[in-house]
C-alpha atoms as a PDB file:
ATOM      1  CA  UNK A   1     -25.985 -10.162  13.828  1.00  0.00           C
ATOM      2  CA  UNK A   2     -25.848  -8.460  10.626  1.00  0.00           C
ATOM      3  CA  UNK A   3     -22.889  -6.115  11.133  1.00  0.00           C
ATOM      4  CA  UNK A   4     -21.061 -10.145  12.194  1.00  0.00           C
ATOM      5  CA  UNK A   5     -22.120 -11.433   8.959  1.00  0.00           C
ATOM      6  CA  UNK A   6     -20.924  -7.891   6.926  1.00  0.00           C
ATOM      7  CA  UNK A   7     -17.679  -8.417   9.155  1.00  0.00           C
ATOM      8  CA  UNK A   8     -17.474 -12.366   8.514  1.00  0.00           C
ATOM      9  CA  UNK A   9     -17.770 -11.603   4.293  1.00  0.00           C
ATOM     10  CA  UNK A  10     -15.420  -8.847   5.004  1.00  0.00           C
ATOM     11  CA  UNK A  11     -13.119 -11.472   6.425  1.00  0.00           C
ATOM     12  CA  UNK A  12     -13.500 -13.947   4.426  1.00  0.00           C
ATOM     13  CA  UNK A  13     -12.573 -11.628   0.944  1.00  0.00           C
ATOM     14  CA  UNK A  14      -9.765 -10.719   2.589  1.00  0.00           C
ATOM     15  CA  UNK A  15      -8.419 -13.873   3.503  1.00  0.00           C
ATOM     16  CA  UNK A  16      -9.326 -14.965  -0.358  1.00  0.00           C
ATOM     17  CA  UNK A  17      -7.272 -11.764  -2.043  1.00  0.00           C
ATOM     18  CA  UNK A  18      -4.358 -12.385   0.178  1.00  0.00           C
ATOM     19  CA  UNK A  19      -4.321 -15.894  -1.105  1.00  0.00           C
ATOM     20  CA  UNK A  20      -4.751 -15.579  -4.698  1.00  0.00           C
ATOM     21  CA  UNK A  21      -1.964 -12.911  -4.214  1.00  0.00           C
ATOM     22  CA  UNK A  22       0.120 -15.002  -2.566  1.00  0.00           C
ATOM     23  CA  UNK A  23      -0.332 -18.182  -5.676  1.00  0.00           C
ATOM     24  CA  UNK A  24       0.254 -15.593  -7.758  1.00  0.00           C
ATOM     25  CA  UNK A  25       3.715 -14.665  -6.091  1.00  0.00           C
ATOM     26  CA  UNK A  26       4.595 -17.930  -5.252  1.00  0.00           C
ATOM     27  CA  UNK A  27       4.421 -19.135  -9.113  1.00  0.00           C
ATOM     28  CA  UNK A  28       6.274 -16.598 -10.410  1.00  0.00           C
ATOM     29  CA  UNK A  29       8.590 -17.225  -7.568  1.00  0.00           C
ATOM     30  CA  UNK A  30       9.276 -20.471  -8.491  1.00  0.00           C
ATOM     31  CA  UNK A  31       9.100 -19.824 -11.831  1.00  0.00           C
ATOM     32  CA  UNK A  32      12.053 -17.603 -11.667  1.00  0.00           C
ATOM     33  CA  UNK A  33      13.832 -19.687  -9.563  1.00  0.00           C
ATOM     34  CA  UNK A  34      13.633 -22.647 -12.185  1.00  0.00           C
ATOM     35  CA  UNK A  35      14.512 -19.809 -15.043  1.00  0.00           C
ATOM     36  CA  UNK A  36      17.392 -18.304 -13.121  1.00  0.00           C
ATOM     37  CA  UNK A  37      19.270 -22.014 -12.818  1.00  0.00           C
ATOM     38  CA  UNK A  38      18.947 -22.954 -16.254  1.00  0.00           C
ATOM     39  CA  UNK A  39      19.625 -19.447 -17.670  1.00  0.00           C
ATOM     40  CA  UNK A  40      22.849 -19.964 -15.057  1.00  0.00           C
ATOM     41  CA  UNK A  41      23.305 -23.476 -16.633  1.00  0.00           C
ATOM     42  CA  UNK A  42      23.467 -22.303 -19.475  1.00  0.00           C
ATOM     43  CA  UNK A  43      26.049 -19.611 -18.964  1.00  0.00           C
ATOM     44  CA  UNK A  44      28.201 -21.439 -17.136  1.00  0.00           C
ATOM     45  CA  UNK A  45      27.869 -24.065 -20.501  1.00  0.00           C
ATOM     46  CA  UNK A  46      28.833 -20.888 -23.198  1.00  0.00           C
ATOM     47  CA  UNK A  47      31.557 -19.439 -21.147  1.00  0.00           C
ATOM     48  CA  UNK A  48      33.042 -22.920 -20.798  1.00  0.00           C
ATOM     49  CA  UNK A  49      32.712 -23.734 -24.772  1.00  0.00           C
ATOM     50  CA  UNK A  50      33.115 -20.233 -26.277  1.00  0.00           C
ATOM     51  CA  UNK A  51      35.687 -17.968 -25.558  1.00  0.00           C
ATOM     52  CA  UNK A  52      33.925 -15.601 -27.526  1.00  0.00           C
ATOM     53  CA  UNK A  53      30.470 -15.571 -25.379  1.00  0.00           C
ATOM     54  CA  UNK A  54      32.585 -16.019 -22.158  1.00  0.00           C
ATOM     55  CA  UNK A  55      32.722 -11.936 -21.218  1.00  0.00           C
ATOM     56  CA  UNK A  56      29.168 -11.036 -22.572  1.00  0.00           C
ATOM     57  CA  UNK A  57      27.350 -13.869 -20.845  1.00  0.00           C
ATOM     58  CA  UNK A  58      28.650 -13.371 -17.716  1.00  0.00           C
ATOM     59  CA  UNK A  59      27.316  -9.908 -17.481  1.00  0.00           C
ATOM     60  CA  UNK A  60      24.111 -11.010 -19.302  1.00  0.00           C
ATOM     61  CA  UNK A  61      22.600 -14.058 -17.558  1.00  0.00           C
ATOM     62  CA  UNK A  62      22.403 -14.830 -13.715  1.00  0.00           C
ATOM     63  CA  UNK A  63      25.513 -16.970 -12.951  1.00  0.00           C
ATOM     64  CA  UNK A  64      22.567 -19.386 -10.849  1.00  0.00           C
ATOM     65  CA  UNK A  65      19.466 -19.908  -9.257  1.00  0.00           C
ATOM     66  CA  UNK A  66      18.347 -17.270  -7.587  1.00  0.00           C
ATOM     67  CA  UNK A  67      19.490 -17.440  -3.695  1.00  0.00           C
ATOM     68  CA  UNK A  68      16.094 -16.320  -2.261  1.00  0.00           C
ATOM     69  CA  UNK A  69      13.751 -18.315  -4.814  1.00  0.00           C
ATOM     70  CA  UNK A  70      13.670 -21.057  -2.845  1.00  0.00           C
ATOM     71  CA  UNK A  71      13.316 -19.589   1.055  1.00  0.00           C
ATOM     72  CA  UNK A  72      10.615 -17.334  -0.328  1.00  0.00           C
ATOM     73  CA  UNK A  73       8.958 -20.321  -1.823  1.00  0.00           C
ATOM     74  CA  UNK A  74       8.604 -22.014   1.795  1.00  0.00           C
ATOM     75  CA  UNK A  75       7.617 -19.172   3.323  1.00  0.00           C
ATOM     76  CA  UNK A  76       4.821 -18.478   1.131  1.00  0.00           C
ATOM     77  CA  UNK A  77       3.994 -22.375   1.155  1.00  0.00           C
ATOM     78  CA  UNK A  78       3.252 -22.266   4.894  1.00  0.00           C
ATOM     79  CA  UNK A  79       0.677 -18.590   4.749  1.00  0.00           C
ATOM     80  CA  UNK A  80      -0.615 -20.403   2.369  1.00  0.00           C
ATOM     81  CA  UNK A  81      -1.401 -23.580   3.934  1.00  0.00           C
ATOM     82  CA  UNK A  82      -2.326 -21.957   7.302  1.00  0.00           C
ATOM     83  CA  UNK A  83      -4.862 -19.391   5.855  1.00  0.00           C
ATOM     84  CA  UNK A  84      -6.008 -21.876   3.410  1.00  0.00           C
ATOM     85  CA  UNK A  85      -6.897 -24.199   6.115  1.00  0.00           C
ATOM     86  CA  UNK A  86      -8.550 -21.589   8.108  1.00  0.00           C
ATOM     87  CA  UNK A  87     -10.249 -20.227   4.944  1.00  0.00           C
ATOM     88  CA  UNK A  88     -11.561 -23.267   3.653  1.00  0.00           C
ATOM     89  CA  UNK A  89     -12.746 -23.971   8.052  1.00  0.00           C
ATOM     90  CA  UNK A  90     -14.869 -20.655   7.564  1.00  0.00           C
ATOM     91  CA  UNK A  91     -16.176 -21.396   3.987  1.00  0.00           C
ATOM     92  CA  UNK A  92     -16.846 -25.084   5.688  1.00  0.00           C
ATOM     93  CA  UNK A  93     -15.102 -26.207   2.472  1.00  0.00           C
ATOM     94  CA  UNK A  94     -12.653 -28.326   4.823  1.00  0.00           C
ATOM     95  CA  UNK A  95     -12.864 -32.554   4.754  1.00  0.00           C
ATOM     96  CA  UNK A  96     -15.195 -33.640   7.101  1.00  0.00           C
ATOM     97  CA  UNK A  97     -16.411 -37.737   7.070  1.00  0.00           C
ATOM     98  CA  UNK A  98     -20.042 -37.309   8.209  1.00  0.00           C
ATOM     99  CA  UNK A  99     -21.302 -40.944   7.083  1.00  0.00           C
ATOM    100  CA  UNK A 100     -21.009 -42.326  10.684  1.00  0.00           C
ATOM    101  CA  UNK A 101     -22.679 -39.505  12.620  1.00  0.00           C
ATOM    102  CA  UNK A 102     -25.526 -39.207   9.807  1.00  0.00           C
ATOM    103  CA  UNK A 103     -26.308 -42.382  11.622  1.00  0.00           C
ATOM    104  CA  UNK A 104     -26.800 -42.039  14.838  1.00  0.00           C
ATOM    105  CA  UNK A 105     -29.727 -40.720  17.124  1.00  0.00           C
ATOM    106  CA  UNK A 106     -30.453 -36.519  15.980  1.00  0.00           C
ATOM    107  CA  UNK A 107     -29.442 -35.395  19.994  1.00  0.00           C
ATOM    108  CA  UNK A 108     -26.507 -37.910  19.851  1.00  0.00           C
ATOM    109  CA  UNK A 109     -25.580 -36.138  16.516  1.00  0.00           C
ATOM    110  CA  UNK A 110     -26.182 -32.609  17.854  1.00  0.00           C
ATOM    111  CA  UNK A 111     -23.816 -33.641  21.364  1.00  0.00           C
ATOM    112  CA  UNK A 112     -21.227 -34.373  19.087  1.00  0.00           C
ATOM    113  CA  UNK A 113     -21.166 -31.525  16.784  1.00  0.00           C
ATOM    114  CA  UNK A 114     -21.316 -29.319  20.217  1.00  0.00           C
ATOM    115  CA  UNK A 115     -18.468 -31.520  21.373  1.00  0.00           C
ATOM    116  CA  UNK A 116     -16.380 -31.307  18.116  1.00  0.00           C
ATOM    117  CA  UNK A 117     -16.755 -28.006  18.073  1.00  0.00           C
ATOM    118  CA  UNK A 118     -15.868 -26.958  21.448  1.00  0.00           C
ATOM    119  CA  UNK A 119     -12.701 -29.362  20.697  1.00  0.00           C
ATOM    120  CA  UNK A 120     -11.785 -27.493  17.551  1.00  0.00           C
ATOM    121  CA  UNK A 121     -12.482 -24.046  19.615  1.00  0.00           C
ATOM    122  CA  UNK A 122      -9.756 -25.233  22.078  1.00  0.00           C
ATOM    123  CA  UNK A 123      -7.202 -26.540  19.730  1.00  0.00           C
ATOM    124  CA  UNK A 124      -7.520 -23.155  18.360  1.00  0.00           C
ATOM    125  CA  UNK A 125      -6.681 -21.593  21.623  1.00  0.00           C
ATOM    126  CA  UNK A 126      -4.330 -23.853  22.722  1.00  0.00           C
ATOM    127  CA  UNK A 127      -2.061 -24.863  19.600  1.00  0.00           C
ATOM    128  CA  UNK A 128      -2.489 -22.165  17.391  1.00  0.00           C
ATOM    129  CA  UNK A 129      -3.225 -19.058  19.445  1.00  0.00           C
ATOM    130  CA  UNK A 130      -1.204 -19.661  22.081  1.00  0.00           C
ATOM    131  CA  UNK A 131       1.685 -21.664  21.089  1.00  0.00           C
ATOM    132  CA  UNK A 132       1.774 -20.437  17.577  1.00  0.00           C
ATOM    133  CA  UNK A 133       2.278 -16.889  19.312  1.00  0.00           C
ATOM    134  CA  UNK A 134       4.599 -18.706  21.866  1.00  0.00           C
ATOM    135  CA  UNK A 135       6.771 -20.231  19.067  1.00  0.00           C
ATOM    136  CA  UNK A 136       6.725 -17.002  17.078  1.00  0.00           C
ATOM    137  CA  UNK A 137       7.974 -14.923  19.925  1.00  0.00           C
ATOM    138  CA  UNK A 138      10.739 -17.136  20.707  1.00  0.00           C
ATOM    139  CA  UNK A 139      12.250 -17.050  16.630  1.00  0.00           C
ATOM    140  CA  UNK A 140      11.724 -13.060  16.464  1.00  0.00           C
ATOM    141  CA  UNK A 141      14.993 -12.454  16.040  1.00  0.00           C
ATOM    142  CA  UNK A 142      16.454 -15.333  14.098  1.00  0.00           C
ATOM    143  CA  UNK A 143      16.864 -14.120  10.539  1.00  0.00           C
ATOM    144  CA  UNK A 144      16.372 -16.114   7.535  1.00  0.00           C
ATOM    145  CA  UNK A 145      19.518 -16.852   5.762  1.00  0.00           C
ATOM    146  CA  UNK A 146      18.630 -15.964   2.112  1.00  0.00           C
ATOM    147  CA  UNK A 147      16.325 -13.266   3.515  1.00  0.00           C
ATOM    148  CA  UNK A 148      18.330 -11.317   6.140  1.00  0.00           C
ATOM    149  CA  UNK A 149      14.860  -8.771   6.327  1.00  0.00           C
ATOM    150  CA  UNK A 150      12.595 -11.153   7.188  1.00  0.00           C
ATOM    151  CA  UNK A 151      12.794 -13.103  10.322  1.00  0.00           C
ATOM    152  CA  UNK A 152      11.526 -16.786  11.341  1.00  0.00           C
ATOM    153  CA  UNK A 153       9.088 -15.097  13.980  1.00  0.00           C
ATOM    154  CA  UNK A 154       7.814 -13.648  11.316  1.00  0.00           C
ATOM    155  CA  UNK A 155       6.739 -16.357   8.962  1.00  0.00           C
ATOM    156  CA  UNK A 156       5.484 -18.689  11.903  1.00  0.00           C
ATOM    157  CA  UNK A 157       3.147 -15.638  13.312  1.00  0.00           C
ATOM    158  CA  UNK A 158       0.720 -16.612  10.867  1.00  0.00           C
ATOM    159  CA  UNK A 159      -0.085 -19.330  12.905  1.00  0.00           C
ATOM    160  CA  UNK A 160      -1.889 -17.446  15.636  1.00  0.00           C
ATOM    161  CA  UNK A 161      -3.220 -15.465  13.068  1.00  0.00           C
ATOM    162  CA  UNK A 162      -4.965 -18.713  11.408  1.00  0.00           C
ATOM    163  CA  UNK A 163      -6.046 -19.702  14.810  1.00  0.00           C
ATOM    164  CA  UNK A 164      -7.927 -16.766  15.349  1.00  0.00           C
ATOM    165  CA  UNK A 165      -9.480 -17.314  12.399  1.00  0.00           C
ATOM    166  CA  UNK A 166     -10.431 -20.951  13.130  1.00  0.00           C
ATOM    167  CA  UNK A 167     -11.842 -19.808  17.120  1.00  0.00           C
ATOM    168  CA  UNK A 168     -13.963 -17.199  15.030  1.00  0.00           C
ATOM    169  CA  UNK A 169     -15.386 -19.279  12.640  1.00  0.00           C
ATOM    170  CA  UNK A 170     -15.362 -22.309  15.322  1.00  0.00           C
ATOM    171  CA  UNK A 171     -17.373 -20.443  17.752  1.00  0.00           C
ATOM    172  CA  UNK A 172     -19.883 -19.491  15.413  1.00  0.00           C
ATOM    173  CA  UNK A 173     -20.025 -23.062  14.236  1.00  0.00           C
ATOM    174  CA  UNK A 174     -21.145 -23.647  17.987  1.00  0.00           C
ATOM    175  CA  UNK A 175     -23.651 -21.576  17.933  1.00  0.00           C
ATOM    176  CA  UNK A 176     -25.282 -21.987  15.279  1.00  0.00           C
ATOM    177  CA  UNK A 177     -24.816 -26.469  16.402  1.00  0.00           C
ATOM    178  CA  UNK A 178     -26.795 -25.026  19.624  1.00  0.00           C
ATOM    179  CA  UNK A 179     -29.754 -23.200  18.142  1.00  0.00           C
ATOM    180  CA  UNK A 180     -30.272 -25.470  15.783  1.00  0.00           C
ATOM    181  CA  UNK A 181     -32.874 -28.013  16.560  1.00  0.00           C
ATOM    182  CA  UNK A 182     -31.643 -31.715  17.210  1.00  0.00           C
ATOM    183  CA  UNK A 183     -33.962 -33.260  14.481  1.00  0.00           C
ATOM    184  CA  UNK A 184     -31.988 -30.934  11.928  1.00  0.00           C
ATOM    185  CA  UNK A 185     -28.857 -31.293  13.028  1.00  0.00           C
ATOM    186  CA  UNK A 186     -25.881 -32.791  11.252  1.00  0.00           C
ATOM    187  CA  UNK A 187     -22.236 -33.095  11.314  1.00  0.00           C
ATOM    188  CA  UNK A 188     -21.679 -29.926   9.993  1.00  0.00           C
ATOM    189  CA  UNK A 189     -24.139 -27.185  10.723  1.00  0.00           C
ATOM    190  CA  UNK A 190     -25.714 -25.949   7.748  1.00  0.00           C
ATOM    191  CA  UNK A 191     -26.048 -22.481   6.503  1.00  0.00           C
ATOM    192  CA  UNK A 192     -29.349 -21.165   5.729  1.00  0.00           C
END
């Protein structure tokens, strides 16, 4: 159990660096994308008033936005939001409205945690694993437009890859739900 847990943290760093990496690029991306326009704006303003500028500003400044700013941007919004979600399922940082099953009978709560997590174990499987590979597969070869290197496959093949995450952490959800006694339980099993 310990080398899971030295694996799990080992996880679990990863999946933070790549994020904070991935802010990092995305907000520069952007940032250059909103730079490029205006700096384009405003070339395409000083060749139109000044004949004088009209030859060195063309050369200088970007003549427009950026042409992959934006694509980039989506792609990096979607990792993002599918390791995010799967990062913040591991770090049980996700929403969860517990108010309602706090209520009811301990073994009532416990069947329900079993049963929500068996659920989330399967949508995993099903949706993200298995279609998210599915739908992946099927846009290998369709290239981006701004991005001829980087295909749609490729973006959408971190959904599989966040559903793997979610089965791991869902299945250890489970069993920790199942040894955990039904007086203690609660909608979210605690760590010790």
């Amino acid at each position: 159990m310990q080398v899971y847990q030295a694996i799990r943290r080992g996880l679990i760093r990863l999946l933070e660096w790549t994020l904070i990496a991935m802010v990092i690029v995305i907000t520069f991306d952007v940032l250059w994308g909103v730079a490029s326009r205006a700096l384009g704006n405003l070339a395409v303003y000083l060749n139109q008033h000044s004949a004088a500028w009209a030859g060195t500003v063309s050369r200088i400044l970007p003549s427009g936005q950026a042409v992959y700013t934006d694509e980039l941007a989506r792609v990096l919004l979607v990792w993002i939001s599918m390791l995010g979600g799967a990062l913040a399922f591991g770090v049980k940082a996700h929403l969860g409205v517990d108010y309602f099953v706090n209520k009811l009978h301990p073994d009532a709560r416990k069947a329900l945690a079993v049963t929500v997590q068996g659920i989330t174990a399967a949508l995993a499987v099903i949706v993200f694993i298995i279609g998210g590979t599915a739908l992946a597969q099927g846009q290998w070869t369709q290239q981006l437009p701004t991005m001829p290197w980087l295909t749609k496959g490729a973006v959408y093949a971190v959904i599989p890859v966040a559903g793997f995450f979610i089965l791991m952490f869902s299945v250890e959800n489970l069993i920790a739900v199942i040894r955990t006694p039904a007086a203690k339980a609660g909608a979210q099993p605690q760590e010790d």
